[in-house]
C-alpha atoms as a PDB file:
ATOM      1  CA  UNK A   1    -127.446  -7.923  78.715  1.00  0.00           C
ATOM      2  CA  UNK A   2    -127.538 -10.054  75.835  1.00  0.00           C
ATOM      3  CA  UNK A   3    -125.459 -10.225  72.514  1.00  0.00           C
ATOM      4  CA  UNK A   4    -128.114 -10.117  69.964  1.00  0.00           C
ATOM      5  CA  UNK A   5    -128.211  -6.537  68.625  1.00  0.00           C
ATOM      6  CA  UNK A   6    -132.122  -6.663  68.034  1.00  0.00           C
ATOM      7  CA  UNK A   7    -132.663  -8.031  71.504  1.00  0.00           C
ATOM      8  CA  UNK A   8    -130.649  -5.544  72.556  1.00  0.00           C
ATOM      9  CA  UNK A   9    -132.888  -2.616  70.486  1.00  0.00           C
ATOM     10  CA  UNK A  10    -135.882  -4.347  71.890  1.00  0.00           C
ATOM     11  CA  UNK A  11    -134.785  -4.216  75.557  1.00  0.00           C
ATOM     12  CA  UNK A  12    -133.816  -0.038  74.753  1.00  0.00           C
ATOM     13  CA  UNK A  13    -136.642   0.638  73.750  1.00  0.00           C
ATOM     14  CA  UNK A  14    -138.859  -1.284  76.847  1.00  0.00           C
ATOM     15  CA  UNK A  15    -136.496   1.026  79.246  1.00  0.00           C
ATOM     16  CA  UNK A  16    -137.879   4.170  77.284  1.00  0.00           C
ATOM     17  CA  UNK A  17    -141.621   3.038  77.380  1.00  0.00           C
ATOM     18  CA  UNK A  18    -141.075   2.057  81.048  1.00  0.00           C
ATOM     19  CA  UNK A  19    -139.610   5.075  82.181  1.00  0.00           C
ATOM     20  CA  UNK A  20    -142.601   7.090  80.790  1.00  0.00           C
ATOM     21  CA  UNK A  21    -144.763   4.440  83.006  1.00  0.00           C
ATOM     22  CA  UNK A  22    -146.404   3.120  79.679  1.00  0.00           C
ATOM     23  CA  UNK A  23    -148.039   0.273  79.769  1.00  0.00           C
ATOM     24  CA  UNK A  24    -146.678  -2.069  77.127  1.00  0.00           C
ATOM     25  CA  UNK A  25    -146.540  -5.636  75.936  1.00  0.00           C
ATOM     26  CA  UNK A  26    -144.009  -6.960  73.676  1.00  0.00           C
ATOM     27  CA  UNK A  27    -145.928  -8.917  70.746  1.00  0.00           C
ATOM     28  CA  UNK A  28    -144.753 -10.430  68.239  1.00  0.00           C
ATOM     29  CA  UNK A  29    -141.838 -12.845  67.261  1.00  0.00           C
ATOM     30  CA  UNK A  30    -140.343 -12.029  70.697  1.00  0.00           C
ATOM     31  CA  UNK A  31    -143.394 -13.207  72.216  1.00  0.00           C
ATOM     32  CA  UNK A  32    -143.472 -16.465  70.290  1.00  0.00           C
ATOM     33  CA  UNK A  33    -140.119 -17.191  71.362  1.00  0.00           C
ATOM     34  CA  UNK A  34    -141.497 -16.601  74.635  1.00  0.00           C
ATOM     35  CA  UNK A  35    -144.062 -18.808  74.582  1.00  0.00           C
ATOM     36  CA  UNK A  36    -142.818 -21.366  71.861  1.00  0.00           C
ATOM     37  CA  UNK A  37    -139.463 -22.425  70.696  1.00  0.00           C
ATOM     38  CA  UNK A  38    -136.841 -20.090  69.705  1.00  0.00           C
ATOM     39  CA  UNK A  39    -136.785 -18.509  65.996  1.00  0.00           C
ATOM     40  CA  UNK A  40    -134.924 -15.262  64.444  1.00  0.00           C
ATOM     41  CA  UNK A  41    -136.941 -12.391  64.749  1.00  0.00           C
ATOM     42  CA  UNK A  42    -135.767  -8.787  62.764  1.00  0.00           C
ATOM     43  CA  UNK A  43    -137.438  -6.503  64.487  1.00  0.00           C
ATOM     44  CA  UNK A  44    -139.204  -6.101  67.615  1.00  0.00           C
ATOM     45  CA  UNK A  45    -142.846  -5.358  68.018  1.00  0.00           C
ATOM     46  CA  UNK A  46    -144.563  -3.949  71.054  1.00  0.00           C
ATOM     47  CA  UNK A  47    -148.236  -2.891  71.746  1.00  0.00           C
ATOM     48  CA  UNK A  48    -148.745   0.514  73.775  1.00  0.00           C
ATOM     49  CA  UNK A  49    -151.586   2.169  75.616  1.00  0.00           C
ATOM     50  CA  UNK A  50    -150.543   5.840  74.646  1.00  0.00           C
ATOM     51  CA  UNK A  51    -152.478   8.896  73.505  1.00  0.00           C
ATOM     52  CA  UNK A  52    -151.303  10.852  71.350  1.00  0.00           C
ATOM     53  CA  UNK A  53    -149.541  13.500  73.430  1.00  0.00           C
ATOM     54  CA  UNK A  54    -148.131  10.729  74.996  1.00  0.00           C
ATOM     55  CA  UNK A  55    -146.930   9.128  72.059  1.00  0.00           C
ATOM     56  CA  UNK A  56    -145.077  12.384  70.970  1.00  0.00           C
ATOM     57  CA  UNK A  57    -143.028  12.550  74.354  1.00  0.00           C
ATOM     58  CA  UNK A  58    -141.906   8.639  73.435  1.00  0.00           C
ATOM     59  CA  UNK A  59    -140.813   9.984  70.126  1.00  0.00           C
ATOM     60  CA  UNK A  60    -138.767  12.238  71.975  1.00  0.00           C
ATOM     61  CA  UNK A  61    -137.290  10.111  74.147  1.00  0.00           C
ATOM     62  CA  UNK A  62    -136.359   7.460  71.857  1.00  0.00           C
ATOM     63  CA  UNK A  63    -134.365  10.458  69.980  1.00  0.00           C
ATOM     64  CA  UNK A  64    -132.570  11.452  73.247  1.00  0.00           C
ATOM     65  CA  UNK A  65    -131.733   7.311  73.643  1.00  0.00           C
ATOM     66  CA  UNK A  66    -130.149   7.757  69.384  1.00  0.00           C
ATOM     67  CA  UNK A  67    -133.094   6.112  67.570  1.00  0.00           C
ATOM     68  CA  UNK A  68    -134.726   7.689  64.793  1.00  0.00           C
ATOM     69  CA  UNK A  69    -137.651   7.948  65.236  1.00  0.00           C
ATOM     70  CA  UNK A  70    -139.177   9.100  60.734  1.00  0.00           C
ATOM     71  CA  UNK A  71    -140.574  12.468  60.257  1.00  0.00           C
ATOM     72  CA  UNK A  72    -143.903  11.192  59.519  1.00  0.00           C
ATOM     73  CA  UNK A  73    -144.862   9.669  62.959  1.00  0.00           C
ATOM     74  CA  UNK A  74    -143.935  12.800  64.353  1.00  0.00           C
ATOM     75  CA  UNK A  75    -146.442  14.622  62.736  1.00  0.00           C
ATOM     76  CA  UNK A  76    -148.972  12.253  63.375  1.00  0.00           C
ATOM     77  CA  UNK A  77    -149.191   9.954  61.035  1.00  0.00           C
ATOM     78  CA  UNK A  78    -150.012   6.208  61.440  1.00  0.00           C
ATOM     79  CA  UNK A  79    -149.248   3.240  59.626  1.00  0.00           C
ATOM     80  CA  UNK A  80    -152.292   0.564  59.387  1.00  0.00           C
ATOM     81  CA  UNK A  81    -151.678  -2.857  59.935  1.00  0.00           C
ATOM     82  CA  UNK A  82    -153.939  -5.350  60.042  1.00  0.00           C
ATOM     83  CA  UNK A  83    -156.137  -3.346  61.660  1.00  0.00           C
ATOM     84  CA  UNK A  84    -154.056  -2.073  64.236  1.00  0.00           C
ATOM     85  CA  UNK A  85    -152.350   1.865  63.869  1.00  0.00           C
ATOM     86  CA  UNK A  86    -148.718   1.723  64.354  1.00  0.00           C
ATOM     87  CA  UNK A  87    -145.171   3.531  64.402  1.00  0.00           C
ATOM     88  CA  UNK A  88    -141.845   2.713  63.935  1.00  0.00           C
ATOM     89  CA  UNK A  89    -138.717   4.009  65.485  1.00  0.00           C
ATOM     90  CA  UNK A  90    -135.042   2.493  64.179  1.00  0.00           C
ATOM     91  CA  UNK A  91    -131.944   2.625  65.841  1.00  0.00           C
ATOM     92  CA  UNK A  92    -128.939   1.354  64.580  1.00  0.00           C
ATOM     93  CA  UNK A  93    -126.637  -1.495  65.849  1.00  0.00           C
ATOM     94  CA  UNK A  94    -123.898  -3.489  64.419  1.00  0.00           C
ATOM     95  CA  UNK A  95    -123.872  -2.860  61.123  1.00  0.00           C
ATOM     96  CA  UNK A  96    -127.679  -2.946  60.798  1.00  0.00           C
ATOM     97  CA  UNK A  97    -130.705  -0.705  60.779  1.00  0.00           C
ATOM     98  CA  UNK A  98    -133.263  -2.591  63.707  1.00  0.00           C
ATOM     99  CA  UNK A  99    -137.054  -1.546  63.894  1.00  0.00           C
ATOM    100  CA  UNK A 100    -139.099  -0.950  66.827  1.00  0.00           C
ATOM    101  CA  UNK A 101    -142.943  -1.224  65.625  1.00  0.00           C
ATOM    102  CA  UNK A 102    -144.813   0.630  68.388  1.00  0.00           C
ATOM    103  CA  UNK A 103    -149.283  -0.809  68.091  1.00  0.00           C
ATOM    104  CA  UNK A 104    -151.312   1.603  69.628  1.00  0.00           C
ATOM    105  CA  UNK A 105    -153.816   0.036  72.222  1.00  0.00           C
ATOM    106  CA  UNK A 106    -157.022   0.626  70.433  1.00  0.00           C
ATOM    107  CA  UNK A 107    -160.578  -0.977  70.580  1.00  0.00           C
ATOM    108  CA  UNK A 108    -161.092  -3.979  73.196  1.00  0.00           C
ATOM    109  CA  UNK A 109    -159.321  -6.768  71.870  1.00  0.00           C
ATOM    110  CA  UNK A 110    -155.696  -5.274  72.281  1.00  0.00           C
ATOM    111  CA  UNK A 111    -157.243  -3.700  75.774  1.00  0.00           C
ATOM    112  CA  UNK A 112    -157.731  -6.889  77.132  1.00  0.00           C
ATOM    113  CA  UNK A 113    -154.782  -8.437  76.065  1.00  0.00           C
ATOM    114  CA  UNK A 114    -152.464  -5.776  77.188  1.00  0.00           C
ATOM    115  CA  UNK A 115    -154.351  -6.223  80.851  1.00  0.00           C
ATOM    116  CA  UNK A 116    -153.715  -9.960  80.434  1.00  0.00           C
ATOM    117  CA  UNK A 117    -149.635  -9.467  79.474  1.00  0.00           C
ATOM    118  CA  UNK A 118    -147.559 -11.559  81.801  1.00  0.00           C
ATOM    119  CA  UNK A 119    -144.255 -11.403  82.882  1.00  0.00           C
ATOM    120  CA  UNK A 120    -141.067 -13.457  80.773  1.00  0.00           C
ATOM    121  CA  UNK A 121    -137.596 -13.497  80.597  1.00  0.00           C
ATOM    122  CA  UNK A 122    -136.120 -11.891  77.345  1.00  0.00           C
ATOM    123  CA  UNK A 123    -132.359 -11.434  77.226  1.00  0.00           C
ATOM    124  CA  UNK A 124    -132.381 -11.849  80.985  1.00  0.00           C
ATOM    125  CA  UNK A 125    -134.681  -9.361  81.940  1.00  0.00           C
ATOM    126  CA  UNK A 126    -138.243  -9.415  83.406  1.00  0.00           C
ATOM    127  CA  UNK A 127    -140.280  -7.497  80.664  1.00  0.00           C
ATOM    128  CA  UNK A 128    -144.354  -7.400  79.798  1.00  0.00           C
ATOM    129  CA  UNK A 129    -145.033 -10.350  77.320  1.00  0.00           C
ATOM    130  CA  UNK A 130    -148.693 -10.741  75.912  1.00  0.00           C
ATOM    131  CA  UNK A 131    -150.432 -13.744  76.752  1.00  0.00           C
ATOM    132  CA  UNK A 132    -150.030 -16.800  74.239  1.00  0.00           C
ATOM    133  CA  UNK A 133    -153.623 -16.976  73.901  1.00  0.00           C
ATOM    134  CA  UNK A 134    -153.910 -13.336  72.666  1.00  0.00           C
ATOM    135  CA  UNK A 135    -150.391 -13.543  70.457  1.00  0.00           C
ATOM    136  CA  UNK A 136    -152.634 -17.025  69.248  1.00  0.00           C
ATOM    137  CA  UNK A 137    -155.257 -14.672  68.208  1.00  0.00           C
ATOM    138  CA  UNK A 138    -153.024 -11.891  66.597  1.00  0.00           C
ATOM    139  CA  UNK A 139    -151.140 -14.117  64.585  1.00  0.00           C
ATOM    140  CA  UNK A 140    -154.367 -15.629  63.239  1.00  0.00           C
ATOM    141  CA  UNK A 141    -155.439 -12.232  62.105  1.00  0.00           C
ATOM    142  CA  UNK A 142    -152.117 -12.281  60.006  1.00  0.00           C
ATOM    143  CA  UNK A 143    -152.143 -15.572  58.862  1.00  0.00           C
ATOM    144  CA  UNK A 144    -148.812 -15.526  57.171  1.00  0.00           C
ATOM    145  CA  UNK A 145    -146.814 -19.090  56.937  1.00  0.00           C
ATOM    146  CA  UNK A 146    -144.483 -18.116  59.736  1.00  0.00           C
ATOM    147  CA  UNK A 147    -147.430 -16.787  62.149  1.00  0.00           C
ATOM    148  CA  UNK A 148    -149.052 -20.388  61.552  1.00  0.00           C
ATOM    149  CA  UNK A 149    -145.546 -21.761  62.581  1.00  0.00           C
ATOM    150  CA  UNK A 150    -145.750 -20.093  65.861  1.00  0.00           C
ATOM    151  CA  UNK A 151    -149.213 -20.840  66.497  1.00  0.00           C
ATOM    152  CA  UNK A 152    -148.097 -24.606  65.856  1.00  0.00           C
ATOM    153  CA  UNK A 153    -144.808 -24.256  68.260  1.00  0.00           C
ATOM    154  CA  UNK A 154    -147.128 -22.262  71.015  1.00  0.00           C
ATOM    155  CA  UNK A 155    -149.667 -24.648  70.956  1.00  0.00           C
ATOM    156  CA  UNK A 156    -147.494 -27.787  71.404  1.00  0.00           C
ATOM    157  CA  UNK A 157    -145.493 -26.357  74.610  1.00  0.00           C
ATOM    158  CA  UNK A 158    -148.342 -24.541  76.070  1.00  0.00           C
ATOM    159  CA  UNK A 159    -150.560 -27.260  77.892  1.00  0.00           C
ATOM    160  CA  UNK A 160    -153.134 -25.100  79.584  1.00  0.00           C
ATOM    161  CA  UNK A 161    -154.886 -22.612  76.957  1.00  0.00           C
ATOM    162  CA  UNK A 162    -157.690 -20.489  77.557  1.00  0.00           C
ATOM    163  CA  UNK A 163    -159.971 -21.710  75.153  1.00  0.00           C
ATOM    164  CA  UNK A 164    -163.006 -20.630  76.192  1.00  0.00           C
ATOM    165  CA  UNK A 165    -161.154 -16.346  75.482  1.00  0.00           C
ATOM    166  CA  UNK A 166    -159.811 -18.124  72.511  1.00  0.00           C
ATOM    167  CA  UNK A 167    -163.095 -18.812  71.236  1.00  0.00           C
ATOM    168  CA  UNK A 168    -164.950 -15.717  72.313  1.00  0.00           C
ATOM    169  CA  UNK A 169    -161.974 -13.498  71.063  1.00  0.00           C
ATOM    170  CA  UNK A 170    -161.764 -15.306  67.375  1.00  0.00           C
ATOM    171  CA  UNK A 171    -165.669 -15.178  67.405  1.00  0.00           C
ATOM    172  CA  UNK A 172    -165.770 -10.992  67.616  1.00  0.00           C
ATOM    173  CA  UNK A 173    -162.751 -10.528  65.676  1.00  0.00           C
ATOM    174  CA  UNK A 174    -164.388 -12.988  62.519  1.00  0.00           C
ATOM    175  CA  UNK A 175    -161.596 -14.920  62.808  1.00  0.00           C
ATOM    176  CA  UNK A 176    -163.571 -18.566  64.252  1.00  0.00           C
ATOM    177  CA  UNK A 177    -162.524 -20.737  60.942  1.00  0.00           C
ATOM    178  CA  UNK A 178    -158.414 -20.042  61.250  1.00  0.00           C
ATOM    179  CA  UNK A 179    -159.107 -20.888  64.929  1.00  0.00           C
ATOM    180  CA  UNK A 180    -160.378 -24.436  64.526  1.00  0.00           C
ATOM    181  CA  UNK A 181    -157.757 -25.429  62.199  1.00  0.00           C
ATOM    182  CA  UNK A 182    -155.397 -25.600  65.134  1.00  0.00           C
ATOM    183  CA  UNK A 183    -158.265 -25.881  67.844  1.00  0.00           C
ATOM    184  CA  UNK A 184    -161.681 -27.898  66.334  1.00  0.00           C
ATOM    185  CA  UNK A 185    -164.575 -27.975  68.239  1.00  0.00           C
ATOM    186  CA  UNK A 186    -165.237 -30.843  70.246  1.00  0.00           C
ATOM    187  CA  UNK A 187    -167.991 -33.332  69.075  1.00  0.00           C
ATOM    188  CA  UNK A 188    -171.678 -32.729  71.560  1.00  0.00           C
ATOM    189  CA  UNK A 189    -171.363 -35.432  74.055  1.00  0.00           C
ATOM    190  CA  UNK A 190    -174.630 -37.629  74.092  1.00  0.00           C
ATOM    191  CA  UNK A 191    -175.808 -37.358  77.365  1.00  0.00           C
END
């Protein structure tokens, strides 16, 4: 397993979403430690394709695992973040309250990159990772210091981007002018 008590919330709460066969895809600071260099992360993000009946039978088995899973959620209720509806579940471990943030898979952005998650170690284990290119994109649409940082980090280890989904992604999501500070458009050739 692994001795980091938020790695270890993270991987709990992948078994729960995997043994409900929902399809997931860790996002995130996870994911840019996947993809980029190691950094602390405090909580652990994930993106799932689950309705809302669905959702409500993960709530219930992340209570029968010992998270908490707040009253709210349960009764439907969303947070809104960036766009994206979300939930959070907490368990606690060592001393510490960790949050799971659960993104619903909503609209055709977070579609596609859930279909084009890939497979990466985290704490020794095999789990669903979303593709740098689309955690790229998502931490563009943040654009705090420390997404920047990762976009930076990912960009520097990852030779072989995508670019032409990078462009056509930041195009629909408005999102084109944080792109080319880290990506600018090549000069026309003159034939």
């Amino acid at each position: 397993m692994t001795d980091l008590p938020i790695e270890r919330v993270l991987l709990e709460s992948i078994d729960q979403i995997e043994r409900l066969g929902i399809d997931y895809a860790v996002m995130g600071g996870f994911a840019a430690r996947a993809w980029g260099l190691p950094r602390p992360t405090f909580d652990a993000d994930i993106a799932i394709a689950a309705d809302p009946e669905t959702l409500q039978r993960l709530f219930a088995a992340f209570e029968e695992a010992g998270f908490d899973v707040p009253p709210e959620h349960k009764t439907g209720f969303l947070d809104n973040v960036g766009g994206f509806q979300k939930a959070s579940v907490n368990r606690f471990a060592d001393q510490h309250v960790w949050s799971t943030d659960l993104f619903l898979v909503q609209g055709a952005f977070l579609r596609s990159a859930l279909d084009r998650a890939r497979n990466a170690s985290i704490g020794y284990q095999q789990v669903r990772v979303m593709a740098p290119e689309d955690l790229i994109l998502l931490k563009l649409i943040a654009s705090r210091r420390k997404d920047l940082a990762d976009i930076e980090e990912i960009v520097t280890i990852c030779q072989s981007l995508d670019m032409p989904y990078l462009r056509q992604w930041a195009s629909k999501l408005g999102i084109t002018d944080r792109l080319v500070q880290f990506f600018p458009t090549p000069p026309p050739s003159d034939g």
